[in-house]
C-alpha atoms as a PDB file:
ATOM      1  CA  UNK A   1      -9.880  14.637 -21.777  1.00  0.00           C
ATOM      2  CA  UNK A   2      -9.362  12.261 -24.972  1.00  0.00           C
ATOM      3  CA  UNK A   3      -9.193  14.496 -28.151  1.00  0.00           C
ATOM      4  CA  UNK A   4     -12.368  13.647 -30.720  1.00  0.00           C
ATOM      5  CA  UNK A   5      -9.573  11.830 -32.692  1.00  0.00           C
ATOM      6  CA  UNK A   6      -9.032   9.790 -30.316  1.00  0.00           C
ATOM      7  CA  UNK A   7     -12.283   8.518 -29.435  1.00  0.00           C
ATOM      8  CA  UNK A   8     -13.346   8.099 -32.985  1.00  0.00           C
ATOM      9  CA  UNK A   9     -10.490   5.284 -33.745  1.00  0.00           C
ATOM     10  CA  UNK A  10     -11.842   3.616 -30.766  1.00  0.00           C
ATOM     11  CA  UNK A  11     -15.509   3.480 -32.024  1.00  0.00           C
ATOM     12  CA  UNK A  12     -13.975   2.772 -36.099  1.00  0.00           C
ATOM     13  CA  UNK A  13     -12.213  -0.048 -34.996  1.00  0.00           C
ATOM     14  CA  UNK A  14     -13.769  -1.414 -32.269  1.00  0.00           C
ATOM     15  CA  UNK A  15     -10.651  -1.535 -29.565  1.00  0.00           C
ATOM     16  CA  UNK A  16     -11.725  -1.383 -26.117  1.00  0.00           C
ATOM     17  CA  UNK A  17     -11.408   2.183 -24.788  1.00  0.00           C
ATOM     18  CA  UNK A  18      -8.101   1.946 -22.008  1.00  0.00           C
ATOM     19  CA  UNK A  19      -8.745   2.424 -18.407  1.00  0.00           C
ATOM     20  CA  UNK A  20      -7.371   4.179 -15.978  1.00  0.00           C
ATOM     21  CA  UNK A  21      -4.909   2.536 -13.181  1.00  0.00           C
ATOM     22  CA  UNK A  22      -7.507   3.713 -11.094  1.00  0.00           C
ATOM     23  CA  UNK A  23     -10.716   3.007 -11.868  1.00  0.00           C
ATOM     24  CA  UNK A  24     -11.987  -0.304 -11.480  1.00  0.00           C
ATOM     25  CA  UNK A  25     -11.743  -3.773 -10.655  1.00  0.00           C
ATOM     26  CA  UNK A  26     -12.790  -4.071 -13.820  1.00  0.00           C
ATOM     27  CA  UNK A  27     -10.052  -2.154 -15.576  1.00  0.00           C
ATOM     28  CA  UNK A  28      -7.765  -3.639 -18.038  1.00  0.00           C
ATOM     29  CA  UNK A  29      -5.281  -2.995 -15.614  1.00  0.00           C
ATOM     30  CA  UNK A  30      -3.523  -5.528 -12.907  1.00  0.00           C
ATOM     31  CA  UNK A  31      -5.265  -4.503  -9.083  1.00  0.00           C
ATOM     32  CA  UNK A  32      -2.498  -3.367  -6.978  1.00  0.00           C
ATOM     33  CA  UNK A  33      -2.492  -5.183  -3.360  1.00  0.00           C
ATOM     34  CA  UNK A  34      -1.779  -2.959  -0.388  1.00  0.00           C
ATOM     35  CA  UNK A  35      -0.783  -4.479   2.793  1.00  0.00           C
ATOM     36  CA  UNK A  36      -0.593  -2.674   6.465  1.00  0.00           C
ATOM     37  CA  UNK A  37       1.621  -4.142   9.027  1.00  0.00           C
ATOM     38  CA  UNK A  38       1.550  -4.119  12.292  1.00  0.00           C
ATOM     39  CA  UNK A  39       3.518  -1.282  13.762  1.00  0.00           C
ATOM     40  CA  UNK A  40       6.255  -2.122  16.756  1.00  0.00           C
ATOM     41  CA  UNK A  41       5.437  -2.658  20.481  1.00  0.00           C
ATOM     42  CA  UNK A  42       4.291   0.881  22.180  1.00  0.00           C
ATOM     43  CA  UNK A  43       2.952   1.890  18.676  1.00  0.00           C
ATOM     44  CA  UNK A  44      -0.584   2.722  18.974  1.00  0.00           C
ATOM     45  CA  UNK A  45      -1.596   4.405  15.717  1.00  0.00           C
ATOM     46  CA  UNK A  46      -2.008   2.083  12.822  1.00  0.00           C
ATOM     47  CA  UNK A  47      -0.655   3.211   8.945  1.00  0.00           C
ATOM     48  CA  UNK A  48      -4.772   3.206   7.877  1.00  0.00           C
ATOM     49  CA  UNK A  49      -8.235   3.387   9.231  1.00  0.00           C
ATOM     50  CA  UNK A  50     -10.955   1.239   7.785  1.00  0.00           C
ATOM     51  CA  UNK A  51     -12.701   4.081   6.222  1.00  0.00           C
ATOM     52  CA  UNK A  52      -9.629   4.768   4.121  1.00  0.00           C
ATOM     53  CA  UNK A  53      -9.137   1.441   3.422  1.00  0.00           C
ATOM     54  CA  UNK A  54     -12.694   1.325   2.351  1.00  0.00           C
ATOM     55  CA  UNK A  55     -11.835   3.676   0.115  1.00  0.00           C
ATOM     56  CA  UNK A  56      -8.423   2.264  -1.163  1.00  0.00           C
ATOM     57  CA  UNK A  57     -11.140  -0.663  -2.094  1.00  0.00           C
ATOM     58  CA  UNK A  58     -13.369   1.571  -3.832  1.00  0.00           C
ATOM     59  CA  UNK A  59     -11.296   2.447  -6.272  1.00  0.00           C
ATOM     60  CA  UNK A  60      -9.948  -0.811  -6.933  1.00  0.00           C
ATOM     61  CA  UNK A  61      -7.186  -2.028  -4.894  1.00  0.00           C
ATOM     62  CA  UNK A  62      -7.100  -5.070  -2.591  1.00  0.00           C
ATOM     63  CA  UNK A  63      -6.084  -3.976   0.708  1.00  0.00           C
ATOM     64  CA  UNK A  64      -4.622  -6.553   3.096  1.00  0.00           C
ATOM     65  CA  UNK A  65      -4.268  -5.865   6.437  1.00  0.00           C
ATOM     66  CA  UNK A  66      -1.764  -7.783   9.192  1.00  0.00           C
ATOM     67  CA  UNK A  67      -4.248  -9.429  11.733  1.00  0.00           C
ATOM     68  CA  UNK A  68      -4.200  -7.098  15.058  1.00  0.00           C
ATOM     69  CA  UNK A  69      -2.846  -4.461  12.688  1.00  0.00           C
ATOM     70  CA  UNK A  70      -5.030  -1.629  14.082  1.00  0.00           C
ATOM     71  CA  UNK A  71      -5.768  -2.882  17.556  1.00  0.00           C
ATOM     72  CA  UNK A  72      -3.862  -0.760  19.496  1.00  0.00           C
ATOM     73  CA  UNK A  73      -5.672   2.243  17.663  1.00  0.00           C
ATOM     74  CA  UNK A  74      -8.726   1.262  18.340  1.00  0.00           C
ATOM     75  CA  UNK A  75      -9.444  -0.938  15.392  1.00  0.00           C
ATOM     76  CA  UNK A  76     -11.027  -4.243  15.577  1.00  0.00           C
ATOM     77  CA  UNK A  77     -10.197  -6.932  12.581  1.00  0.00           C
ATOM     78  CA  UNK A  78     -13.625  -7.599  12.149  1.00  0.00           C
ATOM     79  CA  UNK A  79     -13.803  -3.427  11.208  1.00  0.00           C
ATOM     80  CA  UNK A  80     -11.450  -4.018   8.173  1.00  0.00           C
ATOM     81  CA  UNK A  81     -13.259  -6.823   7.023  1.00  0.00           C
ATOM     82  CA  UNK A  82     -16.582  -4.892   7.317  1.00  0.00           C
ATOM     83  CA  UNK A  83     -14.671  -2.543   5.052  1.00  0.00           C
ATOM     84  CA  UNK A  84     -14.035  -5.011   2.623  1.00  0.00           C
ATOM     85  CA  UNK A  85      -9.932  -5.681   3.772  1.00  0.00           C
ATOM     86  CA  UNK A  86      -8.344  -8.844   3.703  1.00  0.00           C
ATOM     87  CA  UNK A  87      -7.108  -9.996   7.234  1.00  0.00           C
ATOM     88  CA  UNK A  88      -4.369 -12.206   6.961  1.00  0.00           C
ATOM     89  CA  UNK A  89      -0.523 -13.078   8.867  1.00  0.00           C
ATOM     90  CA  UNK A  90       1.933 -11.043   8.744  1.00  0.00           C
ATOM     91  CA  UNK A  91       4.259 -13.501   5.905  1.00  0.00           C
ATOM     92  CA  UNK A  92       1.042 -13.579   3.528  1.00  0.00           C
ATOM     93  CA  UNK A  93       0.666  -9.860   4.019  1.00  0.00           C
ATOM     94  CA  UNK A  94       4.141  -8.749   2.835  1.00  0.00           C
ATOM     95  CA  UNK A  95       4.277 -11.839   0.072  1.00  0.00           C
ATOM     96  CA  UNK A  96       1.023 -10.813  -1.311  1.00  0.00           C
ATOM     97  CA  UNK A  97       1.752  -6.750  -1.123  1.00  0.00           C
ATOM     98  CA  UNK A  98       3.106  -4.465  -3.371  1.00  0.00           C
ATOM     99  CA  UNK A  99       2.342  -1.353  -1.839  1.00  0.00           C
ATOM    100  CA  UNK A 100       3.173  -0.922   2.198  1.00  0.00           C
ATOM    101  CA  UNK A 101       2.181   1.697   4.139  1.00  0.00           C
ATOM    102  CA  UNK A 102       3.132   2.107   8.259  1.00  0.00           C
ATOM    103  CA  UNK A 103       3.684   4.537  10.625  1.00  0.00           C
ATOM    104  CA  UNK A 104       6.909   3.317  10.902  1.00  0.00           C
ATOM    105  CA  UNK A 105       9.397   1.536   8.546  1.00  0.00           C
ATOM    106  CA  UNK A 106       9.940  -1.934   9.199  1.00  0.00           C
ATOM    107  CA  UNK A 107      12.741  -3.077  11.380  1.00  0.00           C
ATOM    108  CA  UNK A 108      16.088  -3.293   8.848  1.00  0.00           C
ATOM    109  CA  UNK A 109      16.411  -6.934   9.539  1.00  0.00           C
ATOM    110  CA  UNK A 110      12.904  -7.536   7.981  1.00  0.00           C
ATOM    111  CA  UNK A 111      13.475  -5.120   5.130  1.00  0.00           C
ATOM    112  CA  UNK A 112      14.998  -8.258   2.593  1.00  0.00           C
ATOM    113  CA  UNK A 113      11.188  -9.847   2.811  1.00  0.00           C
ATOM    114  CA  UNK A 114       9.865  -6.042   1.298  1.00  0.00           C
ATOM    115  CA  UNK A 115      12.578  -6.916  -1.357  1.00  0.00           C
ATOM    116  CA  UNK A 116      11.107  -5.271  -4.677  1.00  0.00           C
ATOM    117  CA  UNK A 117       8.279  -3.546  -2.861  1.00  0.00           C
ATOM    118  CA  UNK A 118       7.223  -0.173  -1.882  1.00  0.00           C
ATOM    119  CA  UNK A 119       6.615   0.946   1.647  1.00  0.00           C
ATOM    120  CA  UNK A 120       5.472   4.434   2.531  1.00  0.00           C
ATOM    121  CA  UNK A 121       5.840   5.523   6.136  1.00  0.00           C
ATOM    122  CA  UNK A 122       7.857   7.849   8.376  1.00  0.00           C
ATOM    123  CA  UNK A 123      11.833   7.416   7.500  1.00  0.00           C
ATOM    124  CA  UNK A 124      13.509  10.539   8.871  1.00  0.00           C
ATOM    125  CA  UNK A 125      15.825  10.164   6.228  1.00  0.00           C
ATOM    126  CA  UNK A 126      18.090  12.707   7.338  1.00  0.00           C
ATOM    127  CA  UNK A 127      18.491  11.393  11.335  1.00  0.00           C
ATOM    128  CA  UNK A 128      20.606   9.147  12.403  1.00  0.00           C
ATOM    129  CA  UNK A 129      18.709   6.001  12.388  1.00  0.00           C
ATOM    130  CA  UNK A 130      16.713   7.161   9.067  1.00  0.00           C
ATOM    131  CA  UNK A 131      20.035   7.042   7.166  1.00  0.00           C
ATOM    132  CA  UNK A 132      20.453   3.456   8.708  1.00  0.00           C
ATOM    133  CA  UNK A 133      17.236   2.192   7.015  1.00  0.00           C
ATOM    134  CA  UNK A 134      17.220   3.785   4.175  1.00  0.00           C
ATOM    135  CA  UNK A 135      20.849   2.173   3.341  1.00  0.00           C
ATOM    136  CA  UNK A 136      19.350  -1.286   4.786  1.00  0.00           C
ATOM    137  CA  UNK A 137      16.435  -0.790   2.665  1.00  0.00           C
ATOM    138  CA  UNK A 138      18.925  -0.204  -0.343  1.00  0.00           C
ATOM    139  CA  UNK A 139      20.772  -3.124  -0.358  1.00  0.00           C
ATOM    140  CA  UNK A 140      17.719  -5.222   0.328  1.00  0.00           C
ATOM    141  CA  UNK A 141      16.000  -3.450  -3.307  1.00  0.00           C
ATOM    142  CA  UNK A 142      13.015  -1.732  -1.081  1.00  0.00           C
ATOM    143  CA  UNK A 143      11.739   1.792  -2.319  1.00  0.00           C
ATOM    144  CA  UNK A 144      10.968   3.637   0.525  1.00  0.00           C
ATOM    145  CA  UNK A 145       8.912   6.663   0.399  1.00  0.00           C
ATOM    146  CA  UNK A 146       9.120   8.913   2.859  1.00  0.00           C
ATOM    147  CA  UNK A 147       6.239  11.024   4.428  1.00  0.00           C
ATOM    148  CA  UNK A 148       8.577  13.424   6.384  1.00  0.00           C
ATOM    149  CA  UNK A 149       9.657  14.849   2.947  1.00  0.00           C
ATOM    150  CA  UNK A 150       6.006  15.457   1.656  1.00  0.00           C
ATOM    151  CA  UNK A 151       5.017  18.798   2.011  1.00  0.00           C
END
């Protein structure tokens, strides 16, 4: 909560009060795109259902989903873009995104086009192949979070 300070040399001098990250659209704040990709072959769960994503929308972000993204869960395109997602390729998806989130990370040799981006998935940081990615994703300047260390 502001202090009554606060709030007062907002009303005295007329400055706009700031907003949240989170709140919306309308926020002074730049809209963070997040995209989904479409996991590998055999994959059948997808990184977000439309009612998160509706959601994700809610409170202000654009979410962008890779067409066929969630069809092997179940998940028709035409459900994300009831939800109010974006359904687009797979190159405007990761151009346009900021924020990635998948089941699992993406293949090393795609990692350079997440360059400067954030993806959020399943690592296994400390097997074997997680160690391999998360060096890949390294050099190629990709933060990866990874769920297997959350708690």
């Amino acid at each position: 909560m502001r202090a009554p300070a606060v709030r007062l040399a907002f009303k005295q001098f007329g400055a706009a009060r700031p907003r949240s990250p989170w709140g919306p659209k309308t926020s002074l704040w730049r809209p963070l795109t997040v995209g989904v990709v479409r996991e590998p072959q055999g994959e059948t769960r997808v990184a977000m259902v439309p009612s998160v994503a509706q959601a994700f929308i809610k409170d202000g972000y654009t979410v962008t989903m890779e067409k066929g993204a969630g069809d092997a869960a179940g998940f028709p395109d035409s459900a994300y873009v009831a939800a109010g997602c974006k359904v687009e390729d797979r190159a405007s998806v990761i151009n346009n995104g900021k924020l990635f989130f998948s089941i699992n990370p993406p293949p090393a040799a795609e990692l350079p086009q997440f360059g400067g981006k954030t993806v959020v998935g399943w690592v296994g940081r400390l097997l074997p192949s997680g160690k391999e990615i998360v060096e890949a994703a390294t050099k190629a300047n990709v933060q990866l979070i990874d769920t297997t260390a959350v708690p």
